[in-house]
C-alpha atoms as a PDB file:
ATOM      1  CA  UNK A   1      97.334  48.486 112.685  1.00  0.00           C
ATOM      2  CA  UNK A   2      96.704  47.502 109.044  1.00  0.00           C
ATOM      3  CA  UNK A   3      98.897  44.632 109.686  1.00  0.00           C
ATOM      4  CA  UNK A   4      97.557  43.154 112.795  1.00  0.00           C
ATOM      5  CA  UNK A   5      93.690  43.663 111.069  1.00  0.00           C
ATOM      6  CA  UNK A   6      95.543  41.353 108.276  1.00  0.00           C
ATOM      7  CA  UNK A   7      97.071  38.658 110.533  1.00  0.00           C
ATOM      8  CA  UNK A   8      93.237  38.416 111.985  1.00  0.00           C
ATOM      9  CA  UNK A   9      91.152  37.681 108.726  1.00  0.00           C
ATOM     10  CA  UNK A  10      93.985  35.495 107.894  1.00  0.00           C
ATOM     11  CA  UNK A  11      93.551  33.749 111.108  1.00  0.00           C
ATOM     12  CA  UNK A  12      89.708  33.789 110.851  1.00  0.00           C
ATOM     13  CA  UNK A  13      90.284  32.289 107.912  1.00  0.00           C
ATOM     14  CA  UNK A  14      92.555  29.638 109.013  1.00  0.00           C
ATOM     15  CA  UNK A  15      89.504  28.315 111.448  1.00  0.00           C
ATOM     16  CA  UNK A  16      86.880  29.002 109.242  1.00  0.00           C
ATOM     17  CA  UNK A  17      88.691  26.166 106.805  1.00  0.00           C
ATOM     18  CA  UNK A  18      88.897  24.183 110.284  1.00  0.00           C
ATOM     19  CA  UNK A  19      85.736  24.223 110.637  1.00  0.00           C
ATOM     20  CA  UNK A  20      84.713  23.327 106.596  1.00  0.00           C
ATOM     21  CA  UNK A  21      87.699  20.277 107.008  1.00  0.00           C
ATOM     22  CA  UNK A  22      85.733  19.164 110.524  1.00  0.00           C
ATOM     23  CA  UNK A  23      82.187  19.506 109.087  1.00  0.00           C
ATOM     24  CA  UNK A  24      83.530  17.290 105.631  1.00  0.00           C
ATOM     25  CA  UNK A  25      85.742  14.479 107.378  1.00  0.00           C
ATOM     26  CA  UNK A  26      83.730  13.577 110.291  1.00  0.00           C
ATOM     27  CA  UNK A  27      84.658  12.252 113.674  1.00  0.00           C
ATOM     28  CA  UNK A  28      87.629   9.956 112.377  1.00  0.00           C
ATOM     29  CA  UNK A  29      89.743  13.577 112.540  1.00  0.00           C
ATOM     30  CA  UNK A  30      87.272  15.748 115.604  1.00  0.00           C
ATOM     31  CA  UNK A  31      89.400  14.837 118.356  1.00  0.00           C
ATOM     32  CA  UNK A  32      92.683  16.673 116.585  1.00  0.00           C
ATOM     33  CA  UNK A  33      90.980  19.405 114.692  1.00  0.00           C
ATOM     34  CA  UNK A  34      89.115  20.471 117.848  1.00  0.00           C
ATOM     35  CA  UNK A  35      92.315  20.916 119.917  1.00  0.00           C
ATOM     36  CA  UNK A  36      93.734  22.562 116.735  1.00  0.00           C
ATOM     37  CA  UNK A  37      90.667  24.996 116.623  1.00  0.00           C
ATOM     38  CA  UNK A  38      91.063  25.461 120.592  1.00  0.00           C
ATOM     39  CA  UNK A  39      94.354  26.555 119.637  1.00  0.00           C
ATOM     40  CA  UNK A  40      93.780  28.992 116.736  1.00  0.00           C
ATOM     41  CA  UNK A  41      90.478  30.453 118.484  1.00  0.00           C
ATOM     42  CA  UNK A  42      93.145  31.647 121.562  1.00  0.00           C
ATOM     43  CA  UNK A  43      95.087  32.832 119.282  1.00  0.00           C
ATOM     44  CA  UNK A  44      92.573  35.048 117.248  1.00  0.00           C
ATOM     45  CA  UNK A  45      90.914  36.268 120.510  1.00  0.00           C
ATOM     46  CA  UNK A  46      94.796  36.957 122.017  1.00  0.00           C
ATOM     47  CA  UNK A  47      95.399  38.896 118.298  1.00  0.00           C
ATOM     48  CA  UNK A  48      92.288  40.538 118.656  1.00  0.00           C
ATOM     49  CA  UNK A  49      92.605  42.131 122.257  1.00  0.00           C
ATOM     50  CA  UNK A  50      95.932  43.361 120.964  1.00  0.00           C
ATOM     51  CA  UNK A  51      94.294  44.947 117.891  1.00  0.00           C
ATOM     52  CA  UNK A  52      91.570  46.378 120.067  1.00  0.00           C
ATOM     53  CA  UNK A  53      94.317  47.975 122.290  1.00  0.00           C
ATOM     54  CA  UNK A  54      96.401  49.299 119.683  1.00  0.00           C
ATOM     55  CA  UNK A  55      93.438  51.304 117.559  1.00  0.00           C
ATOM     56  CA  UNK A  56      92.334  52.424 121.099  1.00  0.00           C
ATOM     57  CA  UNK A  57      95.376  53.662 121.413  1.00  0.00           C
ATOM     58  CA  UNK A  58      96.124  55.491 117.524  1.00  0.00           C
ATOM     59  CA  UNK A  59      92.358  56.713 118.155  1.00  0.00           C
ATOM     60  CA  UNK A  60      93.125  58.788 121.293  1.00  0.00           C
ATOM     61  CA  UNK A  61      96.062  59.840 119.647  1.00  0.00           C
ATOM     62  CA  UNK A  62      94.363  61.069 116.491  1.00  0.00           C
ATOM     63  CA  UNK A  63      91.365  62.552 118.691  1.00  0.00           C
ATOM     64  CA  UNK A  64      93.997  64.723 121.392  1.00  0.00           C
ATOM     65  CA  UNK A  65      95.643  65.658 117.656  1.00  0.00           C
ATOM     66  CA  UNK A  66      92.385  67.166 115.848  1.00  0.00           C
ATOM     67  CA  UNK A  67      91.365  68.820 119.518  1.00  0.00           C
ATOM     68  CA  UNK A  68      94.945  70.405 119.278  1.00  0.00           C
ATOM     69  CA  UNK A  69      94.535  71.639 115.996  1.00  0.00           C
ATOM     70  CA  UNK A  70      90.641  73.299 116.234  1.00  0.00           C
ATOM     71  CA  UNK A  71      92.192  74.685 119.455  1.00  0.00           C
ATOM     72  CA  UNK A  72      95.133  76.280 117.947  1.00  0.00           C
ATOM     73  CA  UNK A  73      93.603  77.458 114.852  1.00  0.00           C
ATOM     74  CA  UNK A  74      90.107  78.113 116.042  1.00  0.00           C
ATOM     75  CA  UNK A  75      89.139  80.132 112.993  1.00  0.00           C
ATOM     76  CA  UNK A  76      90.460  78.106 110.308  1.00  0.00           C
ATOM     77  CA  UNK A  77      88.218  75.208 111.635  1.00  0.00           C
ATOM     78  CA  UNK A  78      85.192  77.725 111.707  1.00  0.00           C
ATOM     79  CA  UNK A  79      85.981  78.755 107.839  1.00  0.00           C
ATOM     80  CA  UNK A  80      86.105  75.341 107.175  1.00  0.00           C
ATOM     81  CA  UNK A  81      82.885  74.124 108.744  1.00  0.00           C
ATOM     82  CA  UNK A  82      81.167  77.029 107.029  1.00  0.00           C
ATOM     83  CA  UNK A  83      82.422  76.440 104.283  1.00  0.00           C
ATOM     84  CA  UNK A  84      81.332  72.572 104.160  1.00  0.00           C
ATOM     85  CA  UNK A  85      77.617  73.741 105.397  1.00  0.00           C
ATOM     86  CA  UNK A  86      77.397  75.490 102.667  1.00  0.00           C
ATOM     87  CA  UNK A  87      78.661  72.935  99.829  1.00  0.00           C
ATOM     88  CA  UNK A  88      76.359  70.342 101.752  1.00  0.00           C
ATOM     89  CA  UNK A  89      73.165  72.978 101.580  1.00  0.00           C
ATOM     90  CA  UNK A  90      74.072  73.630  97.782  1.00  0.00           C
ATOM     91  CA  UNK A  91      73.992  70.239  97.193  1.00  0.00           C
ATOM     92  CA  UNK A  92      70.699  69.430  99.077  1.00  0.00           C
ATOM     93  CA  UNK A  93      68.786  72.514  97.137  1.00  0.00           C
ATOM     94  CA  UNK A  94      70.297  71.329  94.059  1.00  0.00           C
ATOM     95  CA  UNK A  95      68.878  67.617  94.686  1.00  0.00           C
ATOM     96  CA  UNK A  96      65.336  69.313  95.094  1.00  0.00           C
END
């Protein structure tokens, strides 16, 4: 997933300079550099549906995986949410 996130802002990146190279040399190069940014704007929204799909996918995973977990070890998770309640309340009546 890290990867694919990469490949984007490197392809956002890619147009964004498109766009900067389009803005500086005019019309003499618009008819090229828009098919070129027709191109690389498929591409990111192509790399982006695929990213989209993929976290969906590692999220569900991770989600089923912690639901697993507070199922099978119900009072470990209960220790451990008391136990951050009461580091979060110390903090908050230390703050005062």
């Amino acid at each position: 997933m890290h990867e694919t996130l990469k490949e984007v802002n490197m392809l956002a990146a890619d147009v964004e300079r498109l766009f900067q190279r389009l803005a500086s040399e005019g019309a003499e190069c618009a008819g090229d550099s828009a098919e070129k940014l027709r191109a690389m704007l498929r591409e990111l929204r192509g790399r982006l549906e695929h990213f989209e799909r993929h976290a969906g996918r590692e999220i569900g995973r991770k989600v089923r995986d912690a639901d697993r977990y507070v199922r099978d070890h119900p009072w470990q998770t209960l220790g451990l949410a008391a136990a951050l309640a009461f580091v979060a309340g110390a903090l908050l009546m230390r703050r005062d």
